[in-house]
PDB file of N, CA and C in Angstrom:
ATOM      1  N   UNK A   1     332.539 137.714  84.616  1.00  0.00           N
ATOM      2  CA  UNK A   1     331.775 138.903  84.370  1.00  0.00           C
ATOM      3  C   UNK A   1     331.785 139.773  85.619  1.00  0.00           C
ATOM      4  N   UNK A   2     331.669 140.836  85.178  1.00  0.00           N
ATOM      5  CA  UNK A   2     331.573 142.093  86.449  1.00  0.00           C
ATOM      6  C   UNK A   2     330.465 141.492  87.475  1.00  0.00           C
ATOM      7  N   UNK A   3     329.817 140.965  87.364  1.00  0.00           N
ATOM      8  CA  UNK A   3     328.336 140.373  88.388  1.00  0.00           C
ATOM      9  C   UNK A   3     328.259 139.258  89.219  1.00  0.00           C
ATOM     10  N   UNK A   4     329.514 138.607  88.514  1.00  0.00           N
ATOM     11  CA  UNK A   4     330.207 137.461  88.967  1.00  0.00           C
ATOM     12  C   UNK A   4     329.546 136.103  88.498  1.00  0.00           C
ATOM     13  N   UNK A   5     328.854 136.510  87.746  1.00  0.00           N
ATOM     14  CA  UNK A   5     328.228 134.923  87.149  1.00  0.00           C
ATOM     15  C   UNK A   5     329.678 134.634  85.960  1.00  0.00           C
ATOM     16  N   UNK A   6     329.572 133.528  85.716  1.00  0.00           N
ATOM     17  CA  UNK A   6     330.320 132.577  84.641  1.00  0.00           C
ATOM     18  C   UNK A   6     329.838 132.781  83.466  1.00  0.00           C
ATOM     19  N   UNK A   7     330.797 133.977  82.301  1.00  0.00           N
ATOM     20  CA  UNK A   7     330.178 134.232  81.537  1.00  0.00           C
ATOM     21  C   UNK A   7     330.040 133.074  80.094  1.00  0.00           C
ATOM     22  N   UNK A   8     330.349 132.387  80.480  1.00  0.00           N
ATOM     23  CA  UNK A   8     330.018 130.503  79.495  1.00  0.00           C
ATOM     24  C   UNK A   8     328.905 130.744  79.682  1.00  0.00           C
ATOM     25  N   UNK A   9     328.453 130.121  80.976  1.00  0.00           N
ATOM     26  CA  UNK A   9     327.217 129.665  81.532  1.00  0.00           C
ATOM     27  C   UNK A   9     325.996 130.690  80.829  1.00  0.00           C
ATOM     28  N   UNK A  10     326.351 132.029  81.257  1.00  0.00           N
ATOM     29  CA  UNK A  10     325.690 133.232  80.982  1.00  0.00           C
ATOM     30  C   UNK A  10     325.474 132.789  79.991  1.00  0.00           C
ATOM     31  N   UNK A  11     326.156 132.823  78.880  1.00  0.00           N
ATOM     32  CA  UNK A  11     326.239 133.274  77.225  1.00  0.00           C
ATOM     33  C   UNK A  11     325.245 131.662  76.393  1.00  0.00           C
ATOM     34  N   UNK A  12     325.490 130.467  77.478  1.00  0.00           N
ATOM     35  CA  UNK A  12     324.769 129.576  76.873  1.00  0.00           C
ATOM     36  C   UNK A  12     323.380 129.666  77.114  1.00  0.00           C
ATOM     37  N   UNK A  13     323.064 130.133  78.174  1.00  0.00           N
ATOM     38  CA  UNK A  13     321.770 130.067  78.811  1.00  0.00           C
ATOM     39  C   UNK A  13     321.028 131.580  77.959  1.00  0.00           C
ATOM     40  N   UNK A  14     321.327 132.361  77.362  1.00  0.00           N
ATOM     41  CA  UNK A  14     321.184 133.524  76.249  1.00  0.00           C
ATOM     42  C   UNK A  14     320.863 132.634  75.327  1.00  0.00           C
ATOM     43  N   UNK A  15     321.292 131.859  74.538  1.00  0.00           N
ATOM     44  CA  UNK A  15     321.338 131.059  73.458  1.00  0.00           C
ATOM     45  C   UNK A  15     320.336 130.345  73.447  1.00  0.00           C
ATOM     46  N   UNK A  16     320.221 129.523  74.720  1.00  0.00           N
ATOM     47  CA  UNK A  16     319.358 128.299  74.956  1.00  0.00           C
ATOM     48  C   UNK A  16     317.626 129.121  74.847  1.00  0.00           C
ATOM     49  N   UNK A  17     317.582 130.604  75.853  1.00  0.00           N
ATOM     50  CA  UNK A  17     316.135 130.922  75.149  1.00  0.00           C
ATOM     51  C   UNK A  17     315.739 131.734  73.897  1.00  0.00           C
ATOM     52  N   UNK A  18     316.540 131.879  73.188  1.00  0.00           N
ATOM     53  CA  UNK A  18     316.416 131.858  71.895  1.00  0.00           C
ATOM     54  C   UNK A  18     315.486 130.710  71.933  1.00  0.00           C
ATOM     55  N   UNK A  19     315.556 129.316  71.612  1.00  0.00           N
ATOM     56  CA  UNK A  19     314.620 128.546  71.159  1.00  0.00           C
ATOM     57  C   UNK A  19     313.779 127.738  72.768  1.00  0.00           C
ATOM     58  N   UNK A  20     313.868 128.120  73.365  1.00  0.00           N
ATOM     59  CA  UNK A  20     313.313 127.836  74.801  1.00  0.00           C
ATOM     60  C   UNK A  20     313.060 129.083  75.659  1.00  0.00           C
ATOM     61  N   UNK A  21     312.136 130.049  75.773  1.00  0.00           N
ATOM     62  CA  UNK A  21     312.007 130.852  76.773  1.00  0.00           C
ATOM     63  C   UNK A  21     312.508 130.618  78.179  1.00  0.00           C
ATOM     64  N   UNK A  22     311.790 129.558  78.757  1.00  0.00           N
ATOM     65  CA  UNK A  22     312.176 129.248  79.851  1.00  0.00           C
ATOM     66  C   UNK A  22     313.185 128.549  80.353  1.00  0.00           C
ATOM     67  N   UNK A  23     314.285 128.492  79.296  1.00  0.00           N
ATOM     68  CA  UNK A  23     315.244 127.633  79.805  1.00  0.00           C
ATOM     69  C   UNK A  23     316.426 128.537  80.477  1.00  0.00           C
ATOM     70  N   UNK A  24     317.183 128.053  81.823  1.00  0.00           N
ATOM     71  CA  UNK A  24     317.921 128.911  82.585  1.00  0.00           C
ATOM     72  C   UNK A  24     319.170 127.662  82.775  1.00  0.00           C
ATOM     73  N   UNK A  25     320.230 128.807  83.152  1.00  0.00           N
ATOM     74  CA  UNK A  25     321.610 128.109  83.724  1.00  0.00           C
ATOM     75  C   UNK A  25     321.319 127.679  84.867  1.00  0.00           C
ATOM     76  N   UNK A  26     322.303 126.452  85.194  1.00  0.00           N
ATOM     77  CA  UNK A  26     322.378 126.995  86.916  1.00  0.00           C
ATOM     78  C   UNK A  26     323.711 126.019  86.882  1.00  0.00           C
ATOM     79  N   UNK A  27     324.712 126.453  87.759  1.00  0.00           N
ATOM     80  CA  UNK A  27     326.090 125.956  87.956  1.00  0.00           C
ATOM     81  C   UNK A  27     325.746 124.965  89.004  1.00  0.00           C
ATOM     82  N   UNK A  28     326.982 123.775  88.299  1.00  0.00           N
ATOM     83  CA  UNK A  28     326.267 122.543  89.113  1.00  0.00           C
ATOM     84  C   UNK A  28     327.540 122.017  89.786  1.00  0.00           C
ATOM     85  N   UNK A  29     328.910 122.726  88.918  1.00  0.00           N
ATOM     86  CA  UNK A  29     329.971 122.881  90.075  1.00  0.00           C
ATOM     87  C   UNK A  29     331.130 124.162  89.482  1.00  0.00           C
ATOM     88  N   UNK A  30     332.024 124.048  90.418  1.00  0.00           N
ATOM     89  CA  UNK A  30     332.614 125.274  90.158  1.00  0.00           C
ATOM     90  C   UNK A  30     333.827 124.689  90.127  1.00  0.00           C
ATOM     91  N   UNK A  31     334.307 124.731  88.867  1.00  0.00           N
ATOM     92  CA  UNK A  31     335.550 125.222  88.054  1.00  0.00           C
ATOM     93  C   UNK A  31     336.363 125.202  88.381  1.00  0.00           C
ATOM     94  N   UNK A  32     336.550 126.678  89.112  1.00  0.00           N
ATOM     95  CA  UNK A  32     337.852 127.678  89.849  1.00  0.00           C
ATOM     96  C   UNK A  32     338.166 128.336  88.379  1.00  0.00           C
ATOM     97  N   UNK A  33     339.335 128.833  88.120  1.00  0.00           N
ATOM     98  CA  UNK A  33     340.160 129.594  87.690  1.00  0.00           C
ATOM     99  C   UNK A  33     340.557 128.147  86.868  1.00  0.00           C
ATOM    100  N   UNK A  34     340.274 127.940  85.348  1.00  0.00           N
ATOM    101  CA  UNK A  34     340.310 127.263  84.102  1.00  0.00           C
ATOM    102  C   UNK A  34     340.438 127.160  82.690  1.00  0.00           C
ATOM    103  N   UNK A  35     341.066 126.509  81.946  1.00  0.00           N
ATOM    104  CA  UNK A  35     340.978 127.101  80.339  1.00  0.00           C
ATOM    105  C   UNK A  35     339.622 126.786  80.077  1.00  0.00           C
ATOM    106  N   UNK A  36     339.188 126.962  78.868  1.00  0.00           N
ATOM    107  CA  UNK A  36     338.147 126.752  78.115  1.00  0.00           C
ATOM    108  C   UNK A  36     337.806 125.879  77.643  1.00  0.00           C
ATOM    109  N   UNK A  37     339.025 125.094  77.079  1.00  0.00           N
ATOM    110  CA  UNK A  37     339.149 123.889  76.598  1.00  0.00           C
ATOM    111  C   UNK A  37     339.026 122.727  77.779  1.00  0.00           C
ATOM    112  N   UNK A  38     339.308 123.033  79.065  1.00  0.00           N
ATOM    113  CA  UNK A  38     339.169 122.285  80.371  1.00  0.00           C
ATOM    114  C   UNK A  38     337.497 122.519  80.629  1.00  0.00           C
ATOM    115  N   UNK A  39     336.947 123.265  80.469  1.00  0.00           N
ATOM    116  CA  UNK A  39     335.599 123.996  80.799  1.00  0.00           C
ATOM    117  C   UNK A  39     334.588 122.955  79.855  1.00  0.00           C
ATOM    118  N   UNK A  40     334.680 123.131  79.051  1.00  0.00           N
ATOM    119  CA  UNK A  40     333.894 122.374  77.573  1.00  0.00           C
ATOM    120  C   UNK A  40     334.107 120.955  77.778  1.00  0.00           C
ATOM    121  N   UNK A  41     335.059 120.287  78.393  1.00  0.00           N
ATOM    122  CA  UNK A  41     335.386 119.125  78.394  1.00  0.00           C
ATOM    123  C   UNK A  41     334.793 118.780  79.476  1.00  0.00           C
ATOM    124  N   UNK A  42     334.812 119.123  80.906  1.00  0.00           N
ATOM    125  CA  UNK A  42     334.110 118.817  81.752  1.00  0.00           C
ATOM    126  C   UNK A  42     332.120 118.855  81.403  1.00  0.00           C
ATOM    127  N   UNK A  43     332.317 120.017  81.058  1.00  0.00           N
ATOM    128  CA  UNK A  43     330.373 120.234  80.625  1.00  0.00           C
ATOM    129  C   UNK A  43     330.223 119.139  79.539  1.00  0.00           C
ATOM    130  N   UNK A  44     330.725 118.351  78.657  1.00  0.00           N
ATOM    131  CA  UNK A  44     330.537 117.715  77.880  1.00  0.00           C
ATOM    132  C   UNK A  44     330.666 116.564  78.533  1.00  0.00           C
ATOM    133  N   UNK A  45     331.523 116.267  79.710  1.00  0.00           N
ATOM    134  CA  UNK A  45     331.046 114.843  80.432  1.00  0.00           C
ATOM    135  C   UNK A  45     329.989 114.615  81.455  1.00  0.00           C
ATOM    136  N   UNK A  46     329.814 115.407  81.261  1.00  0.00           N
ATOM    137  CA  UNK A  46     328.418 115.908  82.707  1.00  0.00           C
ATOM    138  C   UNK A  46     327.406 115.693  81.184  1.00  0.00           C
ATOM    139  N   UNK A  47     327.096 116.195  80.304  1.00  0.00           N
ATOM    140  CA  UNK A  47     325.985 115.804  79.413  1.00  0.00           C
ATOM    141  C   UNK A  47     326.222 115.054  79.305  1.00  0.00           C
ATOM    142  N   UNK A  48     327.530 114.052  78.795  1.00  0.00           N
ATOM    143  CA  UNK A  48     327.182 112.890  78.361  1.00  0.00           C
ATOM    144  C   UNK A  48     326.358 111.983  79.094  1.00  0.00           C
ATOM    145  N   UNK A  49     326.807 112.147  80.204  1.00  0.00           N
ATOM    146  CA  UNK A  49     326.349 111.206  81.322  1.00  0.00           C
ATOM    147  C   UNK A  49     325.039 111.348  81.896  1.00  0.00           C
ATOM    148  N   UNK A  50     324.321 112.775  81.955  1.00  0.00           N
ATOM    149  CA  UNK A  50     322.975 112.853  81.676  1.00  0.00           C
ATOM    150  C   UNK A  50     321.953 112.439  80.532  1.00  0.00           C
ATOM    151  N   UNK A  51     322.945 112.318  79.171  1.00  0.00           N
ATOM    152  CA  UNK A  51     322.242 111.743  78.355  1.00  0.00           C
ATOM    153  C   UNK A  51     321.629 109.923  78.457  1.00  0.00           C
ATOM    154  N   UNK A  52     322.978 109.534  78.703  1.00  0.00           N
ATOM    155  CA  UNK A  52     322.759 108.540  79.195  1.00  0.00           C
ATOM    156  C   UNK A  52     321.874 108.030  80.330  1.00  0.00           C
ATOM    157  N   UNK A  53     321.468 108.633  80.885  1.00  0.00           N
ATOM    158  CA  UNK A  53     320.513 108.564  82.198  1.00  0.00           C
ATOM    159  C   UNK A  53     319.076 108.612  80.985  1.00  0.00           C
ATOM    160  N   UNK A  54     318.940 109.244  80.377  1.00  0.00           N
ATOM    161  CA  UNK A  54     317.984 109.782  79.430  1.00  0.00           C
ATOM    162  C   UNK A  54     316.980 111.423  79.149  1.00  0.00           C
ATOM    163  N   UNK A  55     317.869 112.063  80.190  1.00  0.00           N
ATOM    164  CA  UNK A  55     317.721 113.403  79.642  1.00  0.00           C
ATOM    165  C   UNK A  55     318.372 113.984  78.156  1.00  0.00           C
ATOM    166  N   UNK A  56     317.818 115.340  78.270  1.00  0.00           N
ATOM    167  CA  UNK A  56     317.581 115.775  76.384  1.00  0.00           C
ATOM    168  C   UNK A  56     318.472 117.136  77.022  1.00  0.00           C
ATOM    169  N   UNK A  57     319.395 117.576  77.069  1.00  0.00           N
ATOM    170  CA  UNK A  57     320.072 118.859  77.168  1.00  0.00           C
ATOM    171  C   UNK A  57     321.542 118.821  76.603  1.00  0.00           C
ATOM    172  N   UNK A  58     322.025 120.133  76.606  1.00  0.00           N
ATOM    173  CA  UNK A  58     321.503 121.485  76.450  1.00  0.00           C
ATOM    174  C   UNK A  58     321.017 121.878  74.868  1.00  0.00           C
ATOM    175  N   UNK A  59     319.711 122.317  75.175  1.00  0.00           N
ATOM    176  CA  UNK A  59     319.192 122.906  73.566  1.00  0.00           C
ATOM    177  C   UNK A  59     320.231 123.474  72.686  1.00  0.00           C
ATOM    178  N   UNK A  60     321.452 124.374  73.171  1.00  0.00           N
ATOM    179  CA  UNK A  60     322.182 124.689  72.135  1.00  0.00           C
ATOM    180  C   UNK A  60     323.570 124.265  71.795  1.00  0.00           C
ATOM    181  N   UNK A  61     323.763 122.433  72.009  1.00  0.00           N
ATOM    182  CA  UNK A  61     324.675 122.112  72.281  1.00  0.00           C
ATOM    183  C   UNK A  61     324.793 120.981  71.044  1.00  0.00           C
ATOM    184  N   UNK A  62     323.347 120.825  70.582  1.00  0.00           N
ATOM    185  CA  UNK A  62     323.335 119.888  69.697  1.00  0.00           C
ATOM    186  C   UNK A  62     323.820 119.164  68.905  1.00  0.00           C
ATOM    187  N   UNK A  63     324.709 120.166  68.020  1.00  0.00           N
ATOM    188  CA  UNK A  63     325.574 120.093  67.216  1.00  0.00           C
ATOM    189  C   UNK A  63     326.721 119.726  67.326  1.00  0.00           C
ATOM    190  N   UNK A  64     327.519 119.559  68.574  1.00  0.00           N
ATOM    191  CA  UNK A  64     328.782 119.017  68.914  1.00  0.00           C
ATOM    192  C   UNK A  64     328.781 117.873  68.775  1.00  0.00           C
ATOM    193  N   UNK A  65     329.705 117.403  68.418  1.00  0.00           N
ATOM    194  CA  UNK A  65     330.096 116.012  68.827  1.00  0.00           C
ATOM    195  C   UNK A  65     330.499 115.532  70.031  1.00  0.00           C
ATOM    196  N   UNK A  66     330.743 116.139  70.833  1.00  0.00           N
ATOM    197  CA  UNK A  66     331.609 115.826  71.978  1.00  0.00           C
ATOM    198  C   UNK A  66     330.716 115.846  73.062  1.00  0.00           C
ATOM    199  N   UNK A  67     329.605 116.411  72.645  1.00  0.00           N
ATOM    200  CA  UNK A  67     328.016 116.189  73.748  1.00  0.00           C
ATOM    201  C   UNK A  67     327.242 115.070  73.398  1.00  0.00           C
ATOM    202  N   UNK A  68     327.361 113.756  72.406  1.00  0.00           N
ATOM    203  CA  UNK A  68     326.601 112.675  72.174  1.00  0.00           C
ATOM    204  C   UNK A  68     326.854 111.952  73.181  1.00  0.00           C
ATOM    205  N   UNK A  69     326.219 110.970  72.810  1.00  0.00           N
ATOM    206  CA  UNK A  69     326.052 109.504  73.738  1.00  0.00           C
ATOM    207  C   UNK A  69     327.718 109.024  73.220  1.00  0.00           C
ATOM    208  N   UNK A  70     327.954 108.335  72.577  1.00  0.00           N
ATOM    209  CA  UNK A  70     328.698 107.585  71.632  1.00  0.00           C
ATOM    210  C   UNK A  70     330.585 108.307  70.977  1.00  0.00           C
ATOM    211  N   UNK A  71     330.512 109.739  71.743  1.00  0.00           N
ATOM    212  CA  UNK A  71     331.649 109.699  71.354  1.00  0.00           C
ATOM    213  C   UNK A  71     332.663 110.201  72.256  1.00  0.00           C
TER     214      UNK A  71
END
């Protein structure tokens, strides 16, 4: 994005207060210059592995499969 934030990040964290006001992004590493399909795959092993710890995130991610415990 022109502002230089990560417009993923941006666009999930839009989504997420839809049903969470207070819920915000924050980049927990950086990328570089990546496909999308590389992007989603990394954020989906970083949840998994928070799930497993026993956190509940991201509110609008629910629906994937590829963000469970188990797959």
């Amino acid at each position: 994005m022109a502002d230089g934030k990560n417009r993923r990040m941006h666009n999930s964290e839009r989504q997420a207060k839809k049903q969470e006001p207070n819920a915000f992004a924050e980049e927990y590493r950086d990328l570089g210059y990546t496909s999308t399909r590389k992007a989603i795959g990394a954020e989906a092993k970083e949840v998994r592995t928070r799930r497993n710890k026993g956190e509940e995130l991201p509110l609008n991610r629910e629906k994937k499969k590829s963000y469970h415990k188990n797959s």
